[in-house]
PDB file of N, CA and C in Angstrom:
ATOM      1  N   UNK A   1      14.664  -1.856   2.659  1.00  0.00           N
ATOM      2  CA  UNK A   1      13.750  -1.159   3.542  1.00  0.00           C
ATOM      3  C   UNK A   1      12.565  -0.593   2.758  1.00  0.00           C
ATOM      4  N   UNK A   2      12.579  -0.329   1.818  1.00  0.00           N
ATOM      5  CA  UNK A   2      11.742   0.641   0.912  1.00  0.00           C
ATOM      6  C   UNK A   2      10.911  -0.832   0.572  1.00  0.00           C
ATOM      7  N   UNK A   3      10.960  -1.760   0.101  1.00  0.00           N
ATOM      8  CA  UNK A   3      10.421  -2.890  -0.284  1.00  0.00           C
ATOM      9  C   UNK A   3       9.601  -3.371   0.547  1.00  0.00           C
ATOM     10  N   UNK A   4       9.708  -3.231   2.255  1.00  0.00           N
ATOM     11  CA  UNK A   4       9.105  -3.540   3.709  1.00  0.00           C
ATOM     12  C   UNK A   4       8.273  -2.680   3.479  1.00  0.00           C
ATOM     13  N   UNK A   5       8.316  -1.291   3.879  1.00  0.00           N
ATOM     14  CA  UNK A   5       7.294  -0.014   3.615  1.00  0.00           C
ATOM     15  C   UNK A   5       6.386  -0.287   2.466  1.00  0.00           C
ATOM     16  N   UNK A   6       6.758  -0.244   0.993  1.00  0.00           N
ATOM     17  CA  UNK A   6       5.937  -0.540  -0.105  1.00  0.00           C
ATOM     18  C   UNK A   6       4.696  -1.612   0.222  1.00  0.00           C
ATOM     19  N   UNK A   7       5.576  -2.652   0.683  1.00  0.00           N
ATOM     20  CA  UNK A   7       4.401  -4.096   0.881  1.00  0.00           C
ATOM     21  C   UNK A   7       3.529  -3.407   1.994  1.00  0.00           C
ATOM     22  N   UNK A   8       4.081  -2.991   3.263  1.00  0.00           N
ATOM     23  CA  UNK A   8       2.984  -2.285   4.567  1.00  0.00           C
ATOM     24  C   UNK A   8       1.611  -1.547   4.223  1.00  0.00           C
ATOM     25  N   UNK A   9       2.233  -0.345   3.127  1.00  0.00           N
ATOM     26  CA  UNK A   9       0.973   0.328   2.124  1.00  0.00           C
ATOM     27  C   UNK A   9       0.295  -0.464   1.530  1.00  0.00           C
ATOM     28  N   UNK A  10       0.725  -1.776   0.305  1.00  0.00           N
ATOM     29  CA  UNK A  10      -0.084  -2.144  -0.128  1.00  0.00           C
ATOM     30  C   UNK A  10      -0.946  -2.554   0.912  1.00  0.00           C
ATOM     31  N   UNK A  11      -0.362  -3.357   1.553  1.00  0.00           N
ATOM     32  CA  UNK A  11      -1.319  -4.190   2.550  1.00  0.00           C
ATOM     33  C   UNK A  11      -2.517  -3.521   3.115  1.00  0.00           C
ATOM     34  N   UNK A  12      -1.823  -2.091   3.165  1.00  0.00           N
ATOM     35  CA  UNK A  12      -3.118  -1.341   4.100  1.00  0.00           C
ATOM     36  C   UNK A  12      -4.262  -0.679   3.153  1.00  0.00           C
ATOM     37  N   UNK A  13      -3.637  -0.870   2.049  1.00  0.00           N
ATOM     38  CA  UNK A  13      -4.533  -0.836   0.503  1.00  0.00           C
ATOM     39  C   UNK A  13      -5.602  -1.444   0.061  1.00  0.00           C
ATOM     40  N   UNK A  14      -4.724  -2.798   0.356  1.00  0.00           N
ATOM     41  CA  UNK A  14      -5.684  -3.762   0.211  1.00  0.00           C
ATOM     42  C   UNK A  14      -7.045  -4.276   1.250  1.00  0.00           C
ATOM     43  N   UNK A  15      -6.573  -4.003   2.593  1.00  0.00           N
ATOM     44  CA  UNK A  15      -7.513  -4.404   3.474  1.00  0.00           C
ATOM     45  C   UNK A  15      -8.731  -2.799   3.009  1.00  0.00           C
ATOM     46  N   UNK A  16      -8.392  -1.746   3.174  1.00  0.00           N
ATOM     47  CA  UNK A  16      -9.160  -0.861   2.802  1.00  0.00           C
ATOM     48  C   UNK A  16      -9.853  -1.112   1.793  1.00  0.00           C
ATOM     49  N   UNK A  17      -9.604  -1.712   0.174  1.00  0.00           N
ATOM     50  CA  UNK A  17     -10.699  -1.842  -0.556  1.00  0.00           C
ATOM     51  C   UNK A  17     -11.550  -3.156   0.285  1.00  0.00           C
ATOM     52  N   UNK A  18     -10.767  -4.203   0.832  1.00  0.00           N
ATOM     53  CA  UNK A  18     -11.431  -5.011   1.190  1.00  0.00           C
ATOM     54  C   UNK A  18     -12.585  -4.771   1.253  1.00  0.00           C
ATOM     55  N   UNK A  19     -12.587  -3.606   2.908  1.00  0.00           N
ATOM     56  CA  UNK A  19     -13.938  -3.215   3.651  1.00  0.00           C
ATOM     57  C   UNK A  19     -14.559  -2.448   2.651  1.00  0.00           C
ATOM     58  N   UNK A  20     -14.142  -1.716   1.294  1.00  0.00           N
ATOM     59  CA  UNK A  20     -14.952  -1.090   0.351  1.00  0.00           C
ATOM     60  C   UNK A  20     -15.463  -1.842   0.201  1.00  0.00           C
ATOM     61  N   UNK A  21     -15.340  -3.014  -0.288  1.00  0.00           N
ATOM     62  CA  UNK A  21     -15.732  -4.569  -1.308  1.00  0.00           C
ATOM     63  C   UNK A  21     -17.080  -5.064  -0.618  1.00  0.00           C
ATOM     64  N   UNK A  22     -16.816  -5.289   0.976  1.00  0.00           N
ATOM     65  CA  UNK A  22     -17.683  -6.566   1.426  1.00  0.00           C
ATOM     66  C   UNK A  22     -18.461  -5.098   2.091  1.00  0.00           C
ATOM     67  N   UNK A  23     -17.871  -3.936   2.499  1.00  0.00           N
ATOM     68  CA  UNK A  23     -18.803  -3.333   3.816  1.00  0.00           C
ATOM     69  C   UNK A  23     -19.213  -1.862   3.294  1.00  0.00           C
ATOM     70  N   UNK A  24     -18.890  -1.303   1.802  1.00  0.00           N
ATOM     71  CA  UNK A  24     -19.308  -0.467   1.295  1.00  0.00           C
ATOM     72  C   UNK A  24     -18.479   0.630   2.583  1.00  0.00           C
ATOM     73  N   UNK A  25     -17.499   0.469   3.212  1.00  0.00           N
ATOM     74  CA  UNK A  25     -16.952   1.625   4.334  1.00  0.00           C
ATOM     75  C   UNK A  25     -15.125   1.458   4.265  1.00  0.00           C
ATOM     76  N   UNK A  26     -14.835   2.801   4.274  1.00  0.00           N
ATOM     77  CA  UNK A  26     -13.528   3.364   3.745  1.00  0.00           C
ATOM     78  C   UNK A  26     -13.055   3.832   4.934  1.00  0.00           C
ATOM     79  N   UNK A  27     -12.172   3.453   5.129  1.00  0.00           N
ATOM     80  CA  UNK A  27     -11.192   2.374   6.830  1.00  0.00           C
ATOM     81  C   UNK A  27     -10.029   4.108   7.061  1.00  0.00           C
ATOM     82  N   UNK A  28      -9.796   4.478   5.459  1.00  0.00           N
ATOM     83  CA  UNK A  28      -8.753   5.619   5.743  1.00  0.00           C
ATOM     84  C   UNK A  28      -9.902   7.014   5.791  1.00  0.00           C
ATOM     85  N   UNK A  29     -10.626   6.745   4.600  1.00  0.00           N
ATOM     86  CA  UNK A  29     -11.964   7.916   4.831  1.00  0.00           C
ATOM     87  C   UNK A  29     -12.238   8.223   6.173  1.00  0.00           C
ATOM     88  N   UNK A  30     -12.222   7.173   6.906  1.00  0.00           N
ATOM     89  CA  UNK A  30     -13.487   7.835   7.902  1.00  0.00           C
ATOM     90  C   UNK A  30     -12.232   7.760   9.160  1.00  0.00           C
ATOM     91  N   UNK A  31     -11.176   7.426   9.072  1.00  0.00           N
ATOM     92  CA  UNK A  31     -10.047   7.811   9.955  1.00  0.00           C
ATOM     93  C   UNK A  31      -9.149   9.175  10.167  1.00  0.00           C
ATOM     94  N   UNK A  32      -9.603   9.404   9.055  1.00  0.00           N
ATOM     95  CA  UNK A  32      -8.397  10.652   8.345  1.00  0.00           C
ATOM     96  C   UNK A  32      -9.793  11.923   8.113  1.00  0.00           C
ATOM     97  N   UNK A  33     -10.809  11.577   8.232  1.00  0.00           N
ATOM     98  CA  UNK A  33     -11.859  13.373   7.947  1.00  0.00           C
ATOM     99  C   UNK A  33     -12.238  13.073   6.267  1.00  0.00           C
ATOM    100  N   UNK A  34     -12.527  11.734   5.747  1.00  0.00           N
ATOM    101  CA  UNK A  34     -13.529  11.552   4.126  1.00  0.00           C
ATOM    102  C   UNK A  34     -12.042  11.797   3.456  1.00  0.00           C
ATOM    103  N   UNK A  35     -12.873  10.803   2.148  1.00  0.00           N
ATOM    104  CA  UNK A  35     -11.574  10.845   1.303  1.00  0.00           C
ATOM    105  C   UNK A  35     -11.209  12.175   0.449  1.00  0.00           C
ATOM    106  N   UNK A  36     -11.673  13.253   0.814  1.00  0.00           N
ATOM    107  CA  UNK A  36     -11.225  14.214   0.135  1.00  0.00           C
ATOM    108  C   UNK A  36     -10.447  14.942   1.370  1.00  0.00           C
ATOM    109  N   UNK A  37      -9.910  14.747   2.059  1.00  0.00           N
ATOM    110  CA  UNK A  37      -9.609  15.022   3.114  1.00  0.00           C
ATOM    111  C   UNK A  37      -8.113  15.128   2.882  1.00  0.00           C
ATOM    112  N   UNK A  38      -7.100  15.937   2.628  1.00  0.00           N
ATOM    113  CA  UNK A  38      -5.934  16.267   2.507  1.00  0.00           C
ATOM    114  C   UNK A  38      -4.869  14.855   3.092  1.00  0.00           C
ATOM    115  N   UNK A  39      -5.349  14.564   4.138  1.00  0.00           N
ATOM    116  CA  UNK A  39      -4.166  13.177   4.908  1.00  0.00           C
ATOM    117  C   UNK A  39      -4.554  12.136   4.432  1.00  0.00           C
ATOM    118  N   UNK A  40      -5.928  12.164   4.153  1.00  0.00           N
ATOM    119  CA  UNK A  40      -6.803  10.712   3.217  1.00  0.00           C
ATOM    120  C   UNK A  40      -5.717  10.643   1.888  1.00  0.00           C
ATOM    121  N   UNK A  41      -6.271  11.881   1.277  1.00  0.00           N
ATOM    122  CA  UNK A  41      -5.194  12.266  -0.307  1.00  0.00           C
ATOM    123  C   UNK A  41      -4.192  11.463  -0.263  1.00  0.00           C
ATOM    124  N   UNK A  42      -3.107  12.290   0.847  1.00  0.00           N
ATOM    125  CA  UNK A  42      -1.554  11.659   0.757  1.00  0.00           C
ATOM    126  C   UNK A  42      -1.922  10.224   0.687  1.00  0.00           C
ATOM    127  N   UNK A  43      -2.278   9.040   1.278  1.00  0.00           N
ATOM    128  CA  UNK A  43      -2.127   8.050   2.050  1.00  0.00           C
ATOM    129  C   UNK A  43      -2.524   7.504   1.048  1.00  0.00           C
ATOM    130  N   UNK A  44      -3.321   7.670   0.480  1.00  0.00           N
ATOM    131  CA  UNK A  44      -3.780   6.953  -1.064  1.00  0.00           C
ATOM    132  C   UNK A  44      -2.992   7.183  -2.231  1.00  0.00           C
ATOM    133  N   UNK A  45      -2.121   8.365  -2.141  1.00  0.00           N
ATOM    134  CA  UNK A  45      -1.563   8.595  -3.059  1.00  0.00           C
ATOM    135  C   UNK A  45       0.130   7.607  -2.467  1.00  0.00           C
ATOM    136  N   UNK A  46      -0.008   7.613  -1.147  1.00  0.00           N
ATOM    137  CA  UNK A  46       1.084   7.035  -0.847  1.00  0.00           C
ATOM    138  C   UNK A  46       1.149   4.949  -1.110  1.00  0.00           C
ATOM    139  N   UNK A  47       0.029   5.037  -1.071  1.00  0.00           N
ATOM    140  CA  UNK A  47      -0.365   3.393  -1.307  1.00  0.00           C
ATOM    141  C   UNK A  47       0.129   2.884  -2.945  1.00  0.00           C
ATOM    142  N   UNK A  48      -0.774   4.263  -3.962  1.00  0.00           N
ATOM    143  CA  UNK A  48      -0.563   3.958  -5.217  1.00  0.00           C
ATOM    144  C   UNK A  48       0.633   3.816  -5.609  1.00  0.00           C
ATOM    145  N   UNK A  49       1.830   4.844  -5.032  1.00  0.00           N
ATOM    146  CA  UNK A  49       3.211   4.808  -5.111  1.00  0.00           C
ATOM    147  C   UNK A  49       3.939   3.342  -4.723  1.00  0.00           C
ATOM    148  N   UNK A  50       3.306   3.205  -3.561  1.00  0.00           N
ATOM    149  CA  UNK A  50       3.590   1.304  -2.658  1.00  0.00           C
ATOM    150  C   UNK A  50       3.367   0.520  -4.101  1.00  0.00           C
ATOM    151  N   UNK A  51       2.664   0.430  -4.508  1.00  0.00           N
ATOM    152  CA  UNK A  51       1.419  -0.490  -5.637  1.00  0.00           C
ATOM    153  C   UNK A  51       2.860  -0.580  -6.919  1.00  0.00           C
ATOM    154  N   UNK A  52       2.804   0.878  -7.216  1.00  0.00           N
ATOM    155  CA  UNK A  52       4.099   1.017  -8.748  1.00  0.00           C
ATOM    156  C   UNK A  52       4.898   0.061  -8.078  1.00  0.00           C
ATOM    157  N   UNK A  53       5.656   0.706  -6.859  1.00  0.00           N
ATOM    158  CA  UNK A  53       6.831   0.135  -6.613  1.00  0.00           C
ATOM    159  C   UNK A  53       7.092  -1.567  -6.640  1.00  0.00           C
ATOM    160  N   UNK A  54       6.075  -2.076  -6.011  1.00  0.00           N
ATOM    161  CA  UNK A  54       5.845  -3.641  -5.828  1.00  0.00           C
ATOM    162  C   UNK A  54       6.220  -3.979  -7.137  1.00  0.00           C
ATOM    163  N   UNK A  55       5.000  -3.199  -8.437  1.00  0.00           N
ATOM    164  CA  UNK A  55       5.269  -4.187  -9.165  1.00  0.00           C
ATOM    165  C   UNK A  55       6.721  -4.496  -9.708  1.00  0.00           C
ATOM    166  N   UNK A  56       7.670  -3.760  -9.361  1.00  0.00           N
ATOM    167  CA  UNK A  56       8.800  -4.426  -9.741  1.00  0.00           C
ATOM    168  C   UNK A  56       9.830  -5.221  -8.815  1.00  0.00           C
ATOM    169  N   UNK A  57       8.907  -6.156  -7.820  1.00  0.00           N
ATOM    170  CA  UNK A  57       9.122  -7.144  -7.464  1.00  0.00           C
ATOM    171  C   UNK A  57       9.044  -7.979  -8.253  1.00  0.00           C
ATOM    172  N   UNK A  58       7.707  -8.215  -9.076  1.00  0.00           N
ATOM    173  CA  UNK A  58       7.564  -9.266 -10.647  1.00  0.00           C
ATOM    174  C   UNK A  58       8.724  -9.539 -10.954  1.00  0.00           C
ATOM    175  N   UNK A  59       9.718  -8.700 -11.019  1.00  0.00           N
ATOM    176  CA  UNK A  59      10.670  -8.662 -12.690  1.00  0.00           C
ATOM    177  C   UNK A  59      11.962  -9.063 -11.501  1.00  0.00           C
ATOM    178  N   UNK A  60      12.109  -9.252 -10.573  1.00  0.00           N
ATOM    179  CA  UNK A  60      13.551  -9.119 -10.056  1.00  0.00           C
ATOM    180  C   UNK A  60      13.375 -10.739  -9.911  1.00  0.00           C
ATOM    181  N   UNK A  61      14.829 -10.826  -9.442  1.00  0.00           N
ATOM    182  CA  UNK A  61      15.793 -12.201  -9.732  1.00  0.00           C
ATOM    183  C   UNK A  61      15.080 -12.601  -7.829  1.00  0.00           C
ATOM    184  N   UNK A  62      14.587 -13.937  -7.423  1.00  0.00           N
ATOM    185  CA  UNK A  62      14.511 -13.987  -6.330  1.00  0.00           C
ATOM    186  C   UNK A  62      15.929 -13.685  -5.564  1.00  0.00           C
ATOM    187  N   UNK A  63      16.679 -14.267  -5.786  1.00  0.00           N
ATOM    188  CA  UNK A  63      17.922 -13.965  -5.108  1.00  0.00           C
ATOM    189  C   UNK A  63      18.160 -12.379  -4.880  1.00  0.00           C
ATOM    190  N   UNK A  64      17.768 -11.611  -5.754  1.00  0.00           N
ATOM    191  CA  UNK A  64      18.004 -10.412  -5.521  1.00  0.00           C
ATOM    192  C   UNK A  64      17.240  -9.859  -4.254  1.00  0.00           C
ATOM    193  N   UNK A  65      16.158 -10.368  -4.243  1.00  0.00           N
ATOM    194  CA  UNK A  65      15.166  -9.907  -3.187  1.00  0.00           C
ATOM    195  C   UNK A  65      15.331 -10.450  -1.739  1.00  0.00           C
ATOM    196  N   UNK A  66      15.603 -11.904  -1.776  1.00  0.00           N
ATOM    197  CA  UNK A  66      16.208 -12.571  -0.698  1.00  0.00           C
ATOM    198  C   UNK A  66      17.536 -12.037   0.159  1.00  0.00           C
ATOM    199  N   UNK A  67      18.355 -11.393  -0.640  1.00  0.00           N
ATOM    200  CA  UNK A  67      19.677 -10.613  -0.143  1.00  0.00           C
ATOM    201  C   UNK A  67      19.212  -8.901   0.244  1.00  0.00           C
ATOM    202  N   UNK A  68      18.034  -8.636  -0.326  1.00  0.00           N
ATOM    203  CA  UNK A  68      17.814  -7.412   0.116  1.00  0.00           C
ATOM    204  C   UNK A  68      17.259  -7.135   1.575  1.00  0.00           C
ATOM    205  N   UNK A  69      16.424  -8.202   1.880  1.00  0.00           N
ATOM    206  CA  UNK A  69      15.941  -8.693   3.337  1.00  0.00           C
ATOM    207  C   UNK A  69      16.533  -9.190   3.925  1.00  0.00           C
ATOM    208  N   UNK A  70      17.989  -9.540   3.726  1.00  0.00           N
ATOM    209  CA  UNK A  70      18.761 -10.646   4.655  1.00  0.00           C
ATOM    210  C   UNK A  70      19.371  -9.130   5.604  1.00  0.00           C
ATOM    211  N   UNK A  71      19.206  -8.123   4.452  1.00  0.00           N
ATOM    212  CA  UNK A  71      20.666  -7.008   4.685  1.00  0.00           C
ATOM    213  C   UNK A  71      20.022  -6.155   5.960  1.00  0.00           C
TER     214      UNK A  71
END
C-alpha cells in the first residue's frame, strides 16, 4: 500500500514540475494559497518523502514487488 501512495505523490510531483517546465505555473502553489503556504509545504515535503521511498524500488527483487501488489 505504501508503494501505491509513494508512486500517486510522485506522479503528482512530476506532473507539477511538468507545468513548472513547459508553463512556468505551480499546479500545488496556486491550489493550496503559493508555495510558501503551510499545505503547499506539507505536500511537497510529502512528494519528496514519495521520491526517497520509490527509490528503493531500484534495488528490490521484481518478485518482491509483484507479490506486494498481488497482496
Amino acid at each position: 500500500m505504501l508503494d501505491r501512495i509513494s508512486l500517486v505523490l510522485v506522479i503528482i510531483g512530476a506532473l507539477n514540475w511538468g507545468s513548472i517546465g513547459l508553463f512556468q505555473f505551480d499546479i500545488v502553489g496556486w491550489l493550496f494559497g503559493g508555495q510558501g503556504a503551510i499545505v503547499s509545504r506539507i505536500i511537497y515535503t510529502l512528494v519528496a518523502l514519495a521520491g526517497v521511498w520509490c527509490i528503493s524500488l531500484l534495488f528490490r527483487q521484481r518478485e518482491d514487488i509483484v507479490e506486494r501488489v498481488e497482496k
